[in-house]
C-alpha atoms as a PDB file:
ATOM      1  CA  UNK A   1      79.966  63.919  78.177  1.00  0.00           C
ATOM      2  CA  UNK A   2      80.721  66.683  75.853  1.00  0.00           C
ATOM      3  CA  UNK A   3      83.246  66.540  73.275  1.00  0.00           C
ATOM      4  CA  UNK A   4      85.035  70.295  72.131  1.00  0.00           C
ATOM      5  CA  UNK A   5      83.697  71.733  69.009  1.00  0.00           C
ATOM      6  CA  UNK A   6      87.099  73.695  68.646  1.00  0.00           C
ATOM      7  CA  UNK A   7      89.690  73.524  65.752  1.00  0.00           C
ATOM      8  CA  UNK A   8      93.407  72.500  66.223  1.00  0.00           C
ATOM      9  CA  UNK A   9      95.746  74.188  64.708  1.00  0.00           C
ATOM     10  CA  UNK A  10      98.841  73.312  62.801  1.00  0.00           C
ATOM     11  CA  UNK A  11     102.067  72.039  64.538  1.00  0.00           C
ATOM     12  CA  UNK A  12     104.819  74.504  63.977  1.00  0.00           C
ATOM     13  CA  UNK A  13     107.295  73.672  61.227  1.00  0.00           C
ATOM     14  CA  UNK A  14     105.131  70.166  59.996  1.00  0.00           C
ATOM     15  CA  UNK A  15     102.857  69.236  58.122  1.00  0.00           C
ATOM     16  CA  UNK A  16      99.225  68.598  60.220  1.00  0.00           C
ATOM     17  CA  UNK A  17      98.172  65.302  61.223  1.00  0.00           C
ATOM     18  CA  UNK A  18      95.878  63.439  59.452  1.00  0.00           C
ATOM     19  CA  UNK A  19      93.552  62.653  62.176  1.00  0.00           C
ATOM     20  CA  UNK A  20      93.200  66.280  63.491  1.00  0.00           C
ATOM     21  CA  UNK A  21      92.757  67.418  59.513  1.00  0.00           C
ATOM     22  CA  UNK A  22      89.600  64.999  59.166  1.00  0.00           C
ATOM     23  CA  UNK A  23      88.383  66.004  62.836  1.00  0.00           C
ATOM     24  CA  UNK A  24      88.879  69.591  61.721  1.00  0.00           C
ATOM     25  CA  UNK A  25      86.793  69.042  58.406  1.00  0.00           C
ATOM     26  CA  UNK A  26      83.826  67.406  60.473  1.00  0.00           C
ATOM     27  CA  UNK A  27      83.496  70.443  62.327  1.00  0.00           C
ATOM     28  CA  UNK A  28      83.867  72.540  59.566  1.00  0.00           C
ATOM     29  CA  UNK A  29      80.667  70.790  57.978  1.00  0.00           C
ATOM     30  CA  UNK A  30      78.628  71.736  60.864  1.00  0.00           C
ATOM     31  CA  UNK A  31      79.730  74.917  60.848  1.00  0.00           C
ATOM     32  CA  UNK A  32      79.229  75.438  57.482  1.00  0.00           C
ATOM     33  CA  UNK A  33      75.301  74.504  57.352  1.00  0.00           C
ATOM     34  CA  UNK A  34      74.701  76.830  60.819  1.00  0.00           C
ATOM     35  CA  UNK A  35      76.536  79.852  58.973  1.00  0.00           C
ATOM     36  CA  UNK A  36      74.630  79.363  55.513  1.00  0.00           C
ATOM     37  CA  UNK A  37      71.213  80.247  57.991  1.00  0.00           C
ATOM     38  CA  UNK A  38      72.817  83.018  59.515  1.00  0.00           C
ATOM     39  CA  UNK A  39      74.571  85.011  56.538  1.00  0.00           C
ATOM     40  CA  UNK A  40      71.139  84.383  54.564  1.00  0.00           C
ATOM     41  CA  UNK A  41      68.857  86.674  57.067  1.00  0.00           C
ATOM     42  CA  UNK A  42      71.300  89.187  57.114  1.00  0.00           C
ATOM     43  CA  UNK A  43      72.355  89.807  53.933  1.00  0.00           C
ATOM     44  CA  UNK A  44      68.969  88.439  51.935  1.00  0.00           C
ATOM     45  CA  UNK A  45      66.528  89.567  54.527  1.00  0.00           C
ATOM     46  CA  UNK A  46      68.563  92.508  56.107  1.00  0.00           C
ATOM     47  CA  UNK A  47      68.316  90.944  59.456  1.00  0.00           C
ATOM     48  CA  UNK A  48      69.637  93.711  62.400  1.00  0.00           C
ATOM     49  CA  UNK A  49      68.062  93.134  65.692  1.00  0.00           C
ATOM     50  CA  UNK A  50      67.904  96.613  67.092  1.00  0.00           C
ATOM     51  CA  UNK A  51      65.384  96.021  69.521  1.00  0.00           C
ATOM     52  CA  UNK A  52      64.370  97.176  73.001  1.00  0.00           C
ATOM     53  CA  UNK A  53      63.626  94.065  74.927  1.00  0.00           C
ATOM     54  CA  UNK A  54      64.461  90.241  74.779  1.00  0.00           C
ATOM     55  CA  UNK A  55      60.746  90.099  73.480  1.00  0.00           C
ATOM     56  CA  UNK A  56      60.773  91.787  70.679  1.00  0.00           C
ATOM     57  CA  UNK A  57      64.364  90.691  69.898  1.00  0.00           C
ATOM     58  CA  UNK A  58      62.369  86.866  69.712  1.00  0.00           C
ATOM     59  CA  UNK A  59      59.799  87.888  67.428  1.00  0.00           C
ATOM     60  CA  UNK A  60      61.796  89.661  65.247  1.00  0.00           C
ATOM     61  CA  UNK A  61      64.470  86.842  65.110  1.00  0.00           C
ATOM     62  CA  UNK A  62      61.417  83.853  65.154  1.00  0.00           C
ATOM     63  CA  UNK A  63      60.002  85.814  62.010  1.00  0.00           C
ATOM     64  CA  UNK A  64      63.222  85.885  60.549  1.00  0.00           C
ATOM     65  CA  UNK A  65      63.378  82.104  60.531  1.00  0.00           C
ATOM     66  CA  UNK A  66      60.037  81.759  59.392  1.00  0.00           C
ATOM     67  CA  UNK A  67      60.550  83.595  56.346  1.00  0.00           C
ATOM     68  CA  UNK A  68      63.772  82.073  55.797  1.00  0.00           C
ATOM     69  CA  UNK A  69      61.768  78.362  56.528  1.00  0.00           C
ATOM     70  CA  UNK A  70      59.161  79.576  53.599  1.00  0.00           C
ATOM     71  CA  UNK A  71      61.811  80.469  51.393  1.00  0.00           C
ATOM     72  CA  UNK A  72      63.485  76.905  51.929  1.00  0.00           C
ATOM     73  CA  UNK A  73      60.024  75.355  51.103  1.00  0.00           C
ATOM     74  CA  UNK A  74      59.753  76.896  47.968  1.00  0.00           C
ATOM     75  CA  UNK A  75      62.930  75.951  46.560  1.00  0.00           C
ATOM     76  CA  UNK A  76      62.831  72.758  47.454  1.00  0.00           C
ATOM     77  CA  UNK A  77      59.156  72.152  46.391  1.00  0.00           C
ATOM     78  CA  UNK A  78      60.284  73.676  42.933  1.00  0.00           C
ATOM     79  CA  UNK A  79      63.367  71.031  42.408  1.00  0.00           C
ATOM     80  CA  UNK A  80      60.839  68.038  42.892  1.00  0.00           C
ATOM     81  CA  UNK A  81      60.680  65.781  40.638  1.00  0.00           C
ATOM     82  CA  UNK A  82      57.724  66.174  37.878  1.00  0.00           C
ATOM     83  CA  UNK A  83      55.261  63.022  38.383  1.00  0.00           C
END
Protein backbone atom coordinates (compact mmCIF):
# COMPACT_ATOMS: atom_id res chain seq x y z
CA UNK A 1 0.00 0.00 0.00
CA UNK A 2 2.69 2.49 0.39
CA UNK A 3 4.58 3.90 -2.35
CA UNK A 4 8.59 5.20 -1.44
CA UNK A 5 8.95 8.84 -0.96
CA UNK A 6 12.75 8.43 -1.93
CA UNK A 7 14.69 10.09 -4.86
CA UNK A 8 16.52 8.11 -7.65
CA UNK A 9 19.49 9.05 -8.61
CA UNK A 10 21.19 9.48 -11.91
CA UNK A 11 22.40 6.46 -14.04
CA UNK A 12 26.12 6.58 -14.35
CA UNK A 13 27.50 8.00 -17.58
CA UNK A 14 23.60 9.04 -19.08
CA UNK A 15 21.51 11.32 -19.06
CA UNK A 16 18.34 10.55 -16.36
CA UNK A 17 15.18 9.23 -17.47
CA UNK A 18 12.41 11.20 -18.02
CA UNK A 19 9.99 9.37 -15.96
CA UNK A 20 12.20 9.17 -12.78
CA UNK A 21 13.04 13.20 -13.41
CA UNK A 22 9.15 14.05 -13.20
CA UNK A 23 8.69 11.40 -10.25
CA UNK A 24 11.68 13.09 -8.64
CA UNK A 25 10.12 16.69 -9.09
CA UNK A 26 6.70 15.48 -7.47
CA UNK A 27 8.47 14.65 -4.48
CA UNK A 28 10.45 17.51 -4.47
CA UNK A 29 7.11 19.66 -4.31
CA UNK A 30 6.11 18.00 -1.21
CA UNK A 31 9.14 18.38 0.21
CA UNK A 32 9.45 21.73 -0.54
CA UNK A 33 6.05 23.01 1.23
CA UNK A 34 6.98 20.64 4.59
CA UNK A 35 10.57 22.38 4.68
CA UNK A 36 9.18 26.07 4.10
CA UNK A 37 7.21 25.24 7.84
CA UNK A 38 10.16 23.96 9.32
CA UNK A 39 13.06 26.51 8.31
CA UNK A 40 10.39 29.35 9.20
CA UNK A 41 10.20 28.44 13.18
CA UNK A 42 13.69 28.13 13.35
CA UNK A 43 15.14 30.79 11.78
CA UNK A 44 11.97 33.47 12.15
CA UNK A 45 10.84 32.25 15.49
CA UNK A 46 14.22 30.80 16.84
CA UNK A 47 12.65 27.49 17.35
CA UNK A 48 15.28 25.02 19.59
CA UNK A 49 13.48 22.46 21.56
CA UNK A 50 15.72 22.08 24.55
CA UNK A 51 13.33 20.63 26.74
CA UNK A 52 13.14 18.11 29.59
CA UNK A 53 10.24 15.89 28.79
CA UNK A 54 8.13 14.82 25.67
CA UNK A 55 5.54 17.28 27.35
CA UNK A 56 7.00 20.20 27.28
CA UNK A 57 8.80 19.38 23.99
CA UNK A 58 4.71 19.34 22.62
CA UNK A 59 3.83 22.56 23.94
CA UNK A 60 6.68 24.25 22.97
CA UNK A 61 6.56 22.76 19.38
CA UNK A 62 2.30 23.08 19.31
CA UNK A 63 2.97 26.89 20.18
CA UNK A 64 5.40 27.10 17.62
CA UNK A 65 2.83 26.16 15.00
CA UNK A 66 0.34 28.28 16.38
CA UNK A 67 2.27 31.30 16.00
CA UNK A 68 3.49 30.29 12.76
CA UNK A 69 -0.61 29.46 11.85
CA UNK A 70 -1.32 33.32 13.06
CA UNK A 71 1.36 34.59 11.08
CA UNK A 72 -0.04 32.66 7.90
CA UNK A 73 -3.49 34.26 8.68
CA UNK A 74 -2.32 37.56 8.56
CA UNK A 75 -0.64 37.49 5.37
CA UNK A 76 -3.06 35.95 3.69
CA UNK A 77 -5.96 38.07 5.13
CA UNK A 78 -3.80 41.16 3.99
CA UNK A 79 -3.47 39.92 0.10
CA UNK A 80 -7.41 39.66 -0.11
CA UNK A 81 -8.92 41.22 -2.45
CA UNK A 82 -10.47 44.85 -1.50
CA UNK A 83 -14.48 44.52 -1.85
Amino acid sequence: MFSSQIHRKKPKGRPMPAHIARANGKRSVIRAAVEHVFAAQKHRMGLVVRTIGMARARLKIGMANLAYNFTRLAWLEGKSAPA
